[in-house]
PDB file of N, CA and C in Angstrom:
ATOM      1  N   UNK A   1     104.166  94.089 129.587  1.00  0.00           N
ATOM      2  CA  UNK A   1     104.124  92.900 128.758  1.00  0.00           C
ATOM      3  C   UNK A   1     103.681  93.289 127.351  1.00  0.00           C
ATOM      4  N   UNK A   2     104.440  92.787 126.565  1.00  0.00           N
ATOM      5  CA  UNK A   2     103.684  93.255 124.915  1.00  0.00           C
ATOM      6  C   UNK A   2     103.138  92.017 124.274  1.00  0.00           C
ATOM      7  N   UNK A   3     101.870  92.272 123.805  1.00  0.00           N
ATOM      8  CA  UNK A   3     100.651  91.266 123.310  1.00  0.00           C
ATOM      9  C   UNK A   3     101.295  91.345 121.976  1.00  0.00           C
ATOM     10  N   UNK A   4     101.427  89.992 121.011  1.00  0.00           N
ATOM     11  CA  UNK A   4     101.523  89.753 119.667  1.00  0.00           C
ATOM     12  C   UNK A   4     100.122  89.849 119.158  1.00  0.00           C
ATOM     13  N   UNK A   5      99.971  90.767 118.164  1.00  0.00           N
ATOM     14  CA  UNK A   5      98.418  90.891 117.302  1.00  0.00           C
ATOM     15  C   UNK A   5      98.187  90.031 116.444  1.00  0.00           C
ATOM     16  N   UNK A   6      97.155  89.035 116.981  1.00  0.00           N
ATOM     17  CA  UNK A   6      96.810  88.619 115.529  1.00  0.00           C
ATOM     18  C   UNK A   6      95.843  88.841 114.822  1.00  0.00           C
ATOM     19  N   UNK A   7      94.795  89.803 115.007  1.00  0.00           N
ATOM     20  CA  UNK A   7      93.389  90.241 114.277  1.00  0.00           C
ATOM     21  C   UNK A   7      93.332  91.681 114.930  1.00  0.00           C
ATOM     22  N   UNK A   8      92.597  92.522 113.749  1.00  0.00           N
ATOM     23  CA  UNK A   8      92.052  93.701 114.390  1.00  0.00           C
ATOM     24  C   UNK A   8      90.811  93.874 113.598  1.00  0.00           C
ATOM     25  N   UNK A   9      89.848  94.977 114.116  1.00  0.00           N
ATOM     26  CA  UNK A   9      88.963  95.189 113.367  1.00  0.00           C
ATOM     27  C   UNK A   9      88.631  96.762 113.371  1.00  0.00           C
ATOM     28  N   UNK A  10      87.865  97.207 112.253  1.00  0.00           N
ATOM     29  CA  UNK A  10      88.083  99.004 112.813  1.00  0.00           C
ATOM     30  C   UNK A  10      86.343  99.369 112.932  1.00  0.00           C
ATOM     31  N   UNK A  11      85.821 100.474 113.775  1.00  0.00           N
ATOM     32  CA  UNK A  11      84.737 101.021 113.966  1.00  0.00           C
ATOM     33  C   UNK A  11      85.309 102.254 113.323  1.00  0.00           C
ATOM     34  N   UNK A  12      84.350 103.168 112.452  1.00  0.00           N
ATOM     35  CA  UNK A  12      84.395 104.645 112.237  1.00  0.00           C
ATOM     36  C   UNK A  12      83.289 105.411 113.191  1.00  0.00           C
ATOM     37  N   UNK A  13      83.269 106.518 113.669  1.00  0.00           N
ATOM     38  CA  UNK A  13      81.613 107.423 114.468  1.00  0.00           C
ATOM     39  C   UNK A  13      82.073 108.236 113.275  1.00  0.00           C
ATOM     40  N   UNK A  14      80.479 108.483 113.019  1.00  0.00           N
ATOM     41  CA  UNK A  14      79.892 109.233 112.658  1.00  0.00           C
ATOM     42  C   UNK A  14      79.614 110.779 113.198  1.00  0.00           C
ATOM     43  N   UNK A  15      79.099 111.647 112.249  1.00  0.00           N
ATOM     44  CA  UNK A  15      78.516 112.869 113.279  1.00  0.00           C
ATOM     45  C   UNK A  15      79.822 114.140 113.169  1.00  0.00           C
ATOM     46  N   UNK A  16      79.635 115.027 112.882  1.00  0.00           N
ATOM     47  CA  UNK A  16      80.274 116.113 113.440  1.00  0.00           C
ATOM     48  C   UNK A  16      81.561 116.045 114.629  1.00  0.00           C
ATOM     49  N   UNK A  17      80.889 115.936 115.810  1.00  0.00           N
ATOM     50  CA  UNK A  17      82.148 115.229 117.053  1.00  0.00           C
ATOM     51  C   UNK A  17      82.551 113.875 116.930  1.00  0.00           C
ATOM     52  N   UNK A  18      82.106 113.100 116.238  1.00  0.00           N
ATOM     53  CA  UNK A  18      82.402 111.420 116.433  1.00  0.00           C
ATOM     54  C   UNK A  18      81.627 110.863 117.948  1.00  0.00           C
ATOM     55  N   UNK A  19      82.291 110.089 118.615  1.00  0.00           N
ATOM     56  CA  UNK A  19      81.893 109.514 119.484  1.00  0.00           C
ATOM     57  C   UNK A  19      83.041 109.799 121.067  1.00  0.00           C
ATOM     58  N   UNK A  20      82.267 110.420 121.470  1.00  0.00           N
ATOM     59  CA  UNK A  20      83.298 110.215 122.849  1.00  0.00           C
ATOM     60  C   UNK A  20      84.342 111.066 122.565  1.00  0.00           C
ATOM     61  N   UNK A  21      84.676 111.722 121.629  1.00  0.00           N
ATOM     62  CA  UNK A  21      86.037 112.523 121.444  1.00  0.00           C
ATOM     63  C   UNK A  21      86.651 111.585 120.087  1.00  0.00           C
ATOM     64  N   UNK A  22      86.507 110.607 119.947  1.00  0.00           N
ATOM     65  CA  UNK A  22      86.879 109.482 119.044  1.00  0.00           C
ATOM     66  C   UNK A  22      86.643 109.941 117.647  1.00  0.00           C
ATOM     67  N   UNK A  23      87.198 109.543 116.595  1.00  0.00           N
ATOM     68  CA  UNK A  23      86.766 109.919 115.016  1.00  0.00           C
ATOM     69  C   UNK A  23      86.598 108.210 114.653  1.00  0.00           C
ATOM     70  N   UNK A  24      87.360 107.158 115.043  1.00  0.00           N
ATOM     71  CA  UNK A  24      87.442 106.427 115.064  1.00  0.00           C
ATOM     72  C   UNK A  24      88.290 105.117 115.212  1.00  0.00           C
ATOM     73  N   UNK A  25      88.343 103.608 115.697  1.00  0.00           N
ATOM     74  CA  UNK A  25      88.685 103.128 116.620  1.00  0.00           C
ATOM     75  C   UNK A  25      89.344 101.577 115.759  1.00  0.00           C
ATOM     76  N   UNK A  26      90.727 101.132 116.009  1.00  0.00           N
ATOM     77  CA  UNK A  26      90.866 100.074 115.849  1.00  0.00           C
ATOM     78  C   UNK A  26      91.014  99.533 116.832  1.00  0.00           C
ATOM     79  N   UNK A  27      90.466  98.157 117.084  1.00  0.00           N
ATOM     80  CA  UNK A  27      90.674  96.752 118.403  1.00  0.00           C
ATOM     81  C   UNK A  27      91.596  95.706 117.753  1.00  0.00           C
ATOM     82  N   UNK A  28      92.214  95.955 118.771  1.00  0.00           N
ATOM     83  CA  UNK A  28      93.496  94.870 118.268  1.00  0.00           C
ATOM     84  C   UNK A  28      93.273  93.449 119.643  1.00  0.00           C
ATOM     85  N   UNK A  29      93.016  92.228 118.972  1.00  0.00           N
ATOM     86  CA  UNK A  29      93.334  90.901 119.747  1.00  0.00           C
ATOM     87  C   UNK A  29      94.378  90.354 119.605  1.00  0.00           C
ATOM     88  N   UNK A  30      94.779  89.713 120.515  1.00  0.00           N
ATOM     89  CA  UNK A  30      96.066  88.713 120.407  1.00  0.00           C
ATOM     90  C   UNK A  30      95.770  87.506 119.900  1.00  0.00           C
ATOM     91  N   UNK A  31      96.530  86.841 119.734  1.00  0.00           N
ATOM     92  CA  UNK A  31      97.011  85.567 118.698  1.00  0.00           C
ATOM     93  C   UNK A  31      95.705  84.299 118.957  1.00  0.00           C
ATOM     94  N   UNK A  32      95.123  84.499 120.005  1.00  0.00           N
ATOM     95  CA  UNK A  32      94.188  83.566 121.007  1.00  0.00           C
ATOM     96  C   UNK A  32      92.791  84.317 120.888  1.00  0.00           C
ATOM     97  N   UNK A  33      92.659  85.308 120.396  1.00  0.00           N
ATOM     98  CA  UNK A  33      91.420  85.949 120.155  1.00  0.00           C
ATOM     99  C   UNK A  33      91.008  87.096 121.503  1.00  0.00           C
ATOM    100  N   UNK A  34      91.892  87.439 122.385  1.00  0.00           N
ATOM    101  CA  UNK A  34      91.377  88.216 123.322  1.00  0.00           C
ATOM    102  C   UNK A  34      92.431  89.540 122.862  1.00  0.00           C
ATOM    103  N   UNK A  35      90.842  90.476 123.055  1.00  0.00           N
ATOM    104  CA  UNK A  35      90.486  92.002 123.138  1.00  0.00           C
ATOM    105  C   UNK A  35      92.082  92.424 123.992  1.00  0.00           C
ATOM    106  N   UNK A  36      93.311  92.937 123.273  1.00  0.00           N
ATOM    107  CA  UNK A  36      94.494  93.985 123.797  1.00  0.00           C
ATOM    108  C   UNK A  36      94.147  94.795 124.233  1.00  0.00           C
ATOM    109  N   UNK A  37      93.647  95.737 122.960  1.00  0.00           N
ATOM    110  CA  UNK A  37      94.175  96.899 123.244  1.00  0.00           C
ATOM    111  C   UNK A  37      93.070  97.708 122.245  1.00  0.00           C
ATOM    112  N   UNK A  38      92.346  99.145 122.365  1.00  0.00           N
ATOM    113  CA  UNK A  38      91.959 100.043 121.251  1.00  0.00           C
ATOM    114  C   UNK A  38      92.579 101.696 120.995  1.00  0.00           C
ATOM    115  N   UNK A  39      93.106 101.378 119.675  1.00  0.00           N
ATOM    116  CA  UNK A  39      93.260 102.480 119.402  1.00  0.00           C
ATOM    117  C   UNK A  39      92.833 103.394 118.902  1.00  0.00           C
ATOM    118  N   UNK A  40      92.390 104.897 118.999  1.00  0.00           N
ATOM    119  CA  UNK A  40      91.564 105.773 118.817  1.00  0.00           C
ATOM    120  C   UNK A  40      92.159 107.021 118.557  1.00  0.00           C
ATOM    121  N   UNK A  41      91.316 107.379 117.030  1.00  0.00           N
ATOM    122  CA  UNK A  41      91.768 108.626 116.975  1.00  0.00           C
ATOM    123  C   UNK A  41      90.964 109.727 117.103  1.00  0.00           C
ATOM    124  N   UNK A  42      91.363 110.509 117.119  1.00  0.00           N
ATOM    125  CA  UNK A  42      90.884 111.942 117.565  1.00  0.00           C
ATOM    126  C   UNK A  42      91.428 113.316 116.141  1.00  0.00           C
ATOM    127  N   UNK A  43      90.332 113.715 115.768  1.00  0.00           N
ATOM    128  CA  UNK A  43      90.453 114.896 114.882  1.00  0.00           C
ATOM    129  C   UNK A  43      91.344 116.092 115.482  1.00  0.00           C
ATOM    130  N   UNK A  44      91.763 116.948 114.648  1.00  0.00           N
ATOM    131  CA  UNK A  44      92.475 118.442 115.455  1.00  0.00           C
ATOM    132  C   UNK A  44      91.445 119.219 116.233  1.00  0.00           C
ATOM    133  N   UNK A  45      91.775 119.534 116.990  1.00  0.00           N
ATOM    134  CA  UNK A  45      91.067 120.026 118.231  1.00  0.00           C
ATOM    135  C   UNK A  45      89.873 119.245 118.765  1.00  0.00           C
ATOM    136  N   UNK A  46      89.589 118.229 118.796  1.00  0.00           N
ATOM    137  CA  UNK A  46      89.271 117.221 119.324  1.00  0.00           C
ATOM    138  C   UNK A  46      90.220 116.889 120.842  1.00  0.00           C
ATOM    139  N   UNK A  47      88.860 116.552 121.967  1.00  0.00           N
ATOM    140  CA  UNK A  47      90.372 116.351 123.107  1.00  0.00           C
ATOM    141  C   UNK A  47      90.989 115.229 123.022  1.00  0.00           C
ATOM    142  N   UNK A  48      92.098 115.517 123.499  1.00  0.00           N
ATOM    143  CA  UNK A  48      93.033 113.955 123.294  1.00  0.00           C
ATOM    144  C   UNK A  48      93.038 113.298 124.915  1.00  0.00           C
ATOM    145  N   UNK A  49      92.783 112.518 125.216  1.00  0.00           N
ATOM    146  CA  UNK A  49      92.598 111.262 126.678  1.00  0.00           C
ATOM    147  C   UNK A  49      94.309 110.510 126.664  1.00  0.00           C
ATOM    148  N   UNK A  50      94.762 110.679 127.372  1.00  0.00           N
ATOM    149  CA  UNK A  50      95.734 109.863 127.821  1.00  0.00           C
ATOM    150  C   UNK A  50      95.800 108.548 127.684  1.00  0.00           C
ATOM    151  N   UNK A  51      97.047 108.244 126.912  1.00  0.00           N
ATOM    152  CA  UNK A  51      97.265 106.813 126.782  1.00  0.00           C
ATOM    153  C   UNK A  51      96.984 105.831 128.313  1.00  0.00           C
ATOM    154  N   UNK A  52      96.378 104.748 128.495  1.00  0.00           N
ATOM    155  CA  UNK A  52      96.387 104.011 129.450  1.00  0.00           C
ATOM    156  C   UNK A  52      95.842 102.731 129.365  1.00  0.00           C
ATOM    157  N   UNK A  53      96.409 101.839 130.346  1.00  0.00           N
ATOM    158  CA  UNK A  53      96.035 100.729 130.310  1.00  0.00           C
ATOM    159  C   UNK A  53      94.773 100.314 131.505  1.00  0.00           C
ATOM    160  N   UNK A  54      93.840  99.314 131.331  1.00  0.00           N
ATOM    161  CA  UNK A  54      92.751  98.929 132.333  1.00  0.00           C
ATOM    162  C   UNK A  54      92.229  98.115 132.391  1.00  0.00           C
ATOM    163  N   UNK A  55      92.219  96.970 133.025  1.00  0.00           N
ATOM    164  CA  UNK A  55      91.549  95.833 132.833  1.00  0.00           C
ATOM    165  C   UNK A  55      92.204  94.541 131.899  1.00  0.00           C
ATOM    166  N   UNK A  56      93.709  94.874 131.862  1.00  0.00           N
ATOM    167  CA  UNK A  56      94.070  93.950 131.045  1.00  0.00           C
ATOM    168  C   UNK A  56      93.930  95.130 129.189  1.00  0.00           C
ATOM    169  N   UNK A  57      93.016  95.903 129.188  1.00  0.00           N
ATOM    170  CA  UNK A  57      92.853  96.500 127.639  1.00  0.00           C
ATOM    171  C   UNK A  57      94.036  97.396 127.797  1.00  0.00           C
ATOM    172  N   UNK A  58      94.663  98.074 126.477  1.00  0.00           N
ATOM    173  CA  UNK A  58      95.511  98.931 126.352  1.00  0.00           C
ATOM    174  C   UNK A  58      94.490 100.133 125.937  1.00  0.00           C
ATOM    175  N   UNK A  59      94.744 101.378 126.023  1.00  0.00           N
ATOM    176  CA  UNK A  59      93.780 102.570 125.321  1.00  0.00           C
ATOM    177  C   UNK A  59      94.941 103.487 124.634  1.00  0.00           C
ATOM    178  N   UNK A  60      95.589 103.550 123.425  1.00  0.00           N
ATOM    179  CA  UNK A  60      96.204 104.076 122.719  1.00  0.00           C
ATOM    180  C   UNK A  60      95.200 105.491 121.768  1.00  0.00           C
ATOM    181  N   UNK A  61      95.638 106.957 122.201  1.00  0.00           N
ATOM    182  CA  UNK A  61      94.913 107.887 121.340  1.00  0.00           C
ATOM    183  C   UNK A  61      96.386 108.466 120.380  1.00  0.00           C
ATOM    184  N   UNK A  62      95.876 108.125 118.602  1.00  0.00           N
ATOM    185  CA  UNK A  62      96.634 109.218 118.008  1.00  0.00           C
ATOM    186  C   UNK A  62      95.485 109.975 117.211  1.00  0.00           C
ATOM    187  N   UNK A  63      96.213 110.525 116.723  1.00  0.00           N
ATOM    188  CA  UNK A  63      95.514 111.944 115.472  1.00  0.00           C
ATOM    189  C   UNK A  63      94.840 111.305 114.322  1.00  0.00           C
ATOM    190  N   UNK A  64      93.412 111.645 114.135  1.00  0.00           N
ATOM    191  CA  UNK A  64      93.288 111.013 113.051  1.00  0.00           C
ATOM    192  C   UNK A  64      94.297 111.036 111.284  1.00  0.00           C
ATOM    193  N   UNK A  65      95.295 111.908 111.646  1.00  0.00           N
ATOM    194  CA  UNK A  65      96.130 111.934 110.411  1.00  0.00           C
ATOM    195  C   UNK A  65      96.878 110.601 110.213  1.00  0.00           C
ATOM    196  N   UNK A  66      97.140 109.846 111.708  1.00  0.00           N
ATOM    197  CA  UNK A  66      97.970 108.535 111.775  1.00  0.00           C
ATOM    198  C   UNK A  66      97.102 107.139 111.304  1.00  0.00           C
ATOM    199  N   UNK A  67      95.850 107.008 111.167  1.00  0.00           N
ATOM    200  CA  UNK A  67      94.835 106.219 110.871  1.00  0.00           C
ATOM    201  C   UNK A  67      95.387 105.284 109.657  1.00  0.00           C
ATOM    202  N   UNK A  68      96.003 105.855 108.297  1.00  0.00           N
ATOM    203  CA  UNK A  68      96.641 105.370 107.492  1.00  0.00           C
ATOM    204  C   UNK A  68      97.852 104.623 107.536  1.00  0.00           C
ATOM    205  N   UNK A  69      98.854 105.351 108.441  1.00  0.00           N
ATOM    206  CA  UNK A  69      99.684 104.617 108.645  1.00  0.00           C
ATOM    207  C   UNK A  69      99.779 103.573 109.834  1.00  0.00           C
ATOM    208  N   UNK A  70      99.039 103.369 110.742  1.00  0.00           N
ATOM    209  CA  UNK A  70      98.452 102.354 111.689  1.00  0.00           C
ATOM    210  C   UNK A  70      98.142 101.181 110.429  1.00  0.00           C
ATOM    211  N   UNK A  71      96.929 101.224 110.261  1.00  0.00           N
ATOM    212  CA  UNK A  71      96.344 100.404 109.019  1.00  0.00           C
ATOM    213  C   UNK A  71      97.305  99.740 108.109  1.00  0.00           C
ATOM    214  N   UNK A  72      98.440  99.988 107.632  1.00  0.00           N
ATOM    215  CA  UNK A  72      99.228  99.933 106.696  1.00  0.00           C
ATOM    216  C   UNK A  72     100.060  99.139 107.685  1.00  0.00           C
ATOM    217  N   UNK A  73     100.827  99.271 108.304  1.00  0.00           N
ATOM    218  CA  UNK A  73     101.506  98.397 109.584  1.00  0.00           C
ATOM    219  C   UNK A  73     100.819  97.343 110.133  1.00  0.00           C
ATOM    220  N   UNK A  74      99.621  97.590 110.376  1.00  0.00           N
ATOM    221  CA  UNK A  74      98.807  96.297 110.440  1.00  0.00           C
ATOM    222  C   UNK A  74      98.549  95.176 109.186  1.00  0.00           C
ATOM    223  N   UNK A  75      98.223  96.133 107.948  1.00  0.00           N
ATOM    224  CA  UNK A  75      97.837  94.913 106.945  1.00  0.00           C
ATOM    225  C   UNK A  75      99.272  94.403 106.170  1.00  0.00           C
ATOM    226  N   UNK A  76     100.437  94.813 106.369  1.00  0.00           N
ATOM    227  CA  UNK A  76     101.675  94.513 105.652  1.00  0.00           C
ATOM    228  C   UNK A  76     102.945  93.889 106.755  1.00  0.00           C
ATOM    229  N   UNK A  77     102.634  94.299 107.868  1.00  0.00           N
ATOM    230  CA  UNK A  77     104.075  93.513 108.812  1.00  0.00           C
ATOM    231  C   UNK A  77     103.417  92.270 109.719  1.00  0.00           C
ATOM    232  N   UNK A  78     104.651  91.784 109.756  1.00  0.00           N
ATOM    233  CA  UNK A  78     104.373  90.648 110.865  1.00  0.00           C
ATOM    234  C   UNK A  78     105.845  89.979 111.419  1.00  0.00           C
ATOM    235  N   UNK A  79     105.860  90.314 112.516  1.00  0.00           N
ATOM    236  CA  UNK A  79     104.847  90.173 113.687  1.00  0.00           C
ATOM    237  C   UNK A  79     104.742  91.912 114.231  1.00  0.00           C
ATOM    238  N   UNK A  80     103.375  91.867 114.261  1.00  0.00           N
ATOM    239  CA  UNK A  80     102.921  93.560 115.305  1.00  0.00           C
ATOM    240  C   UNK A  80     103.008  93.068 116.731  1.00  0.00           C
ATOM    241  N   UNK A  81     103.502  94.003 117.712  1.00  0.00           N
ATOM    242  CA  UNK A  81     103.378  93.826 118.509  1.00  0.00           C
ATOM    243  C   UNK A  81     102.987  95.578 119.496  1.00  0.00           C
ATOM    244  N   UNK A  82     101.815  95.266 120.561  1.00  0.00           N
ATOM    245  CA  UNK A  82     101.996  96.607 121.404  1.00  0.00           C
ATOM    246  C   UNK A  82     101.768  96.178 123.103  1.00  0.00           C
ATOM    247  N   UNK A  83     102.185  97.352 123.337  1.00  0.00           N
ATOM    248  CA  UNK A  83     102.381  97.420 124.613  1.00  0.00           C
ATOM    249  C   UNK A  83     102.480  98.698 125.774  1.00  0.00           C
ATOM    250  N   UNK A  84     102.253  98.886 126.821  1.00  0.00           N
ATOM    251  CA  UNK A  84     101.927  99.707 127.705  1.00  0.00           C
ATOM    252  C   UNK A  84     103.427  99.375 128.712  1.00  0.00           C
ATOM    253  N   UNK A  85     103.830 101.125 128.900  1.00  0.00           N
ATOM    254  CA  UNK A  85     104.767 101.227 129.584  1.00  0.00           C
ATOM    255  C   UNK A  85     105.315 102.924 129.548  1.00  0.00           C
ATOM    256  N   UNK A  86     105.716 103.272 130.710  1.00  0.00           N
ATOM    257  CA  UNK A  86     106.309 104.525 131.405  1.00  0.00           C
ATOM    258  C   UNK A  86     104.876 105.882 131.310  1.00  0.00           C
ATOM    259  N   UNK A  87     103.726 105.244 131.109  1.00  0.00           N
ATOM    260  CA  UNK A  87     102.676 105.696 130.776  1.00  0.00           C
ATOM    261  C   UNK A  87     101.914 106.127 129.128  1.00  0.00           C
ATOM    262  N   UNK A  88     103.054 105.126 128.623  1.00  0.00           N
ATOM    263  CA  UNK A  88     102.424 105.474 127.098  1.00  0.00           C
ATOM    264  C   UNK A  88     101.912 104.094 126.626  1.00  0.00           C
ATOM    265  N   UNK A  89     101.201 103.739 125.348  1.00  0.00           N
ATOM    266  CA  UNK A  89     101.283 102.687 124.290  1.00  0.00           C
ATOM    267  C   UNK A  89     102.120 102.883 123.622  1.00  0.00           C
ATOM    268  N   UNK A  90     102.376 101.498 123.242  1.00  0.00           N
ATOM    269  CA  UNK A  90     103.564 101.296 122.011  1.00  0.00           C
ATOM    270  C   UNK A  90     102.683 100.407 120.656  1.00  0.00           C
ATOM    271  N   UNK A  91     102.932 100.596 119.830  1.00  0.00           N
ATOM    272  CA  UNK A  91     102.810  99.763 118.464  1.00  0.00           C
ATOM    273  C   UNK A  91     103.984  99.595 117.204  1.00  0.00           C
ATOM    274  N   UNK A  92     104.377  98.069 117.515  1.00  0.00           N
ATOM    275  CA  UNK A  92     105.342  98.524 116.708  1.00  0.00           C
ATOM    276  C   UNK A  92     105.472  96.839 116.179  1.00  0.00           C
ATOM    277  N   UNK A  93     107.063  96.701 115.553  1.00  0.00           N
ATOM    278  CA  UNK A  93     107.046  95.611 114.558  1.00  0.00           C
ATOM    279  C   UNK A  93     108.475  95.153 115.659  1.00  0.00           C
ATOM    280  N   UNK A  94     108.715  93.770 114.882  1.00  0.00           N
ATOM    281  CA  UNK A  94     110.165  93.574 115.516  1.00  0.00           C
ATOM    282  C   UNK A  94     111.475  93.898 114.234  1.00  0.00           C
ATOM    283  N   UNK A  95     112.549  93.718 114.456  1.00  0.00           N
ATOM    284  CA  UNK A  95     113.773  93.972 113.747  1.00  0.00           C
ATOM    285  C   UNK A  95     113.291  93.766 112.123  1.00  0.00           C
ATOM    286  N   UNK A  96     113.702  94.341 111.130  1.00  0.00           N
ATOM    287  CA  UNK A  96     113.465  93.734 109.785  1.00  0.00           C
ATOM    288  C   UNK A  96     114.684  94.014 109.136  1.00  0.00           C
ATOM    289  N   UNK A  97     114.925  93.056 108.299  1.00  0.00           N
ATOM    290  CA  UNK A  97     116.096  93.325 107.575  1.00  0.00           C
ATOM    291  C   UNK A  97     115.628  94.667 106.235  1.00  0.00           C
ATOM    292  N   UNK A  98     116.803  95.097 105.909  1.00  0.00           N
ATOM    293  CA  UNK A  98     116.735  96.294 105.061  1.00  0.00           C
ATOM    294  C   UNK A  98     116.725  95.298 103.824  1.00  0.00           C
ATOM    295  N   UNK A  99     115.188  96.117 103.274  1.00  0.00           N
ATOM    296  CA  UNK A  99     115.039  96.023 101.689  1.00  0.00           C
ATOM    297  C   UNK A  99     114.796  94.789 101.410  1.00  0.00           C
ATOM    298  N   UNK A 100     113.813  94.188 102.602  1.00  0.00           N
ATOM    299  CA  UNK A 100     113.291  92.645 102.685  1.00  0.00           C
ATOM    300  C   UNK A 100     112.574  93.167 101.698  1.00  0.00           C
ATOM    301  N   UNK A 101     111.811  94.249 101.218  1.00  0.00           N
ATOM    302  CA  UNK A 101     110.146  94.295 100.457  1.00  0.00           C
ATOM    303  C   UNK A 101     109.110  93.289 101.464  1.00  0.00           C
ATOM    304  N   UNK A 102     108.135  93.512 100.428  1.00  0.00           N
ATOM    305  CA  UNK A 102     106.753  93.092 100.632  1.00  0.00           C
ATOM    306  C   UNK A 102     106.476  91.679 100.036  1.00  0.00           C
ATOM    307  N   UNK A 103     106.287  90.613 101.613  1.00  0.00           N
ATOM    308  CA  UNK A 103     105.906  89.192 101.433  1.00  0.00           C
ATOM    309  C   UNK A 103     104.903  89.158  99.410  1.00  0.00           C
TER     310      UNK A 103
END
């Protein structure tokens, strides 16, 4: 099933390792205010945890190099949508016309 986002918020860790393997974490809610999904990144050579879903949450890990472009997809498209399937997360947008620009 893919959750429509309507709010996220981001945590950074601190520290040398970060937290948990984590550098740091966006939570994405749906349109109704309930907790999807978090996505987490992880520095180079940092371990990477398998995408999975639990409890209803999604757990999406990319690289902290993707942090920017996550962020940027979040604060400029609509509608976001993600989702869990064949053992991965998805984050993504729906169809856009070419060379709509920026609302």
């Amino acid at each position: 099933m893919a959750y429509t986002i309507g709010s996220y918020s981001v945590l950074f860790y601190g520290s040398p390792s970060g937290y948990q393997t984590n550098r740091a974490q966006i939570q994405l809610k749906d349109t109704a205010g309930k907790v999807r999904a978090w996505i987490r990144f992880n520095d180079p050579g940092q371990f990477f945890e398998n995408d999975y879903e639990s409890s209803g949450i999604i757990r999406m890990y990319l690289p902290s190099t993707m942090f920017e472009n996550v962020i940027d997809v979040l604060r400029n498209e609509k509608p976001v949508y993600i989702y869990f399937t064949a053992g991965r997360a998805f984050l993504g947008t729906s169809a856009e016309p070419i060379g709509e620009g920026e609302a």
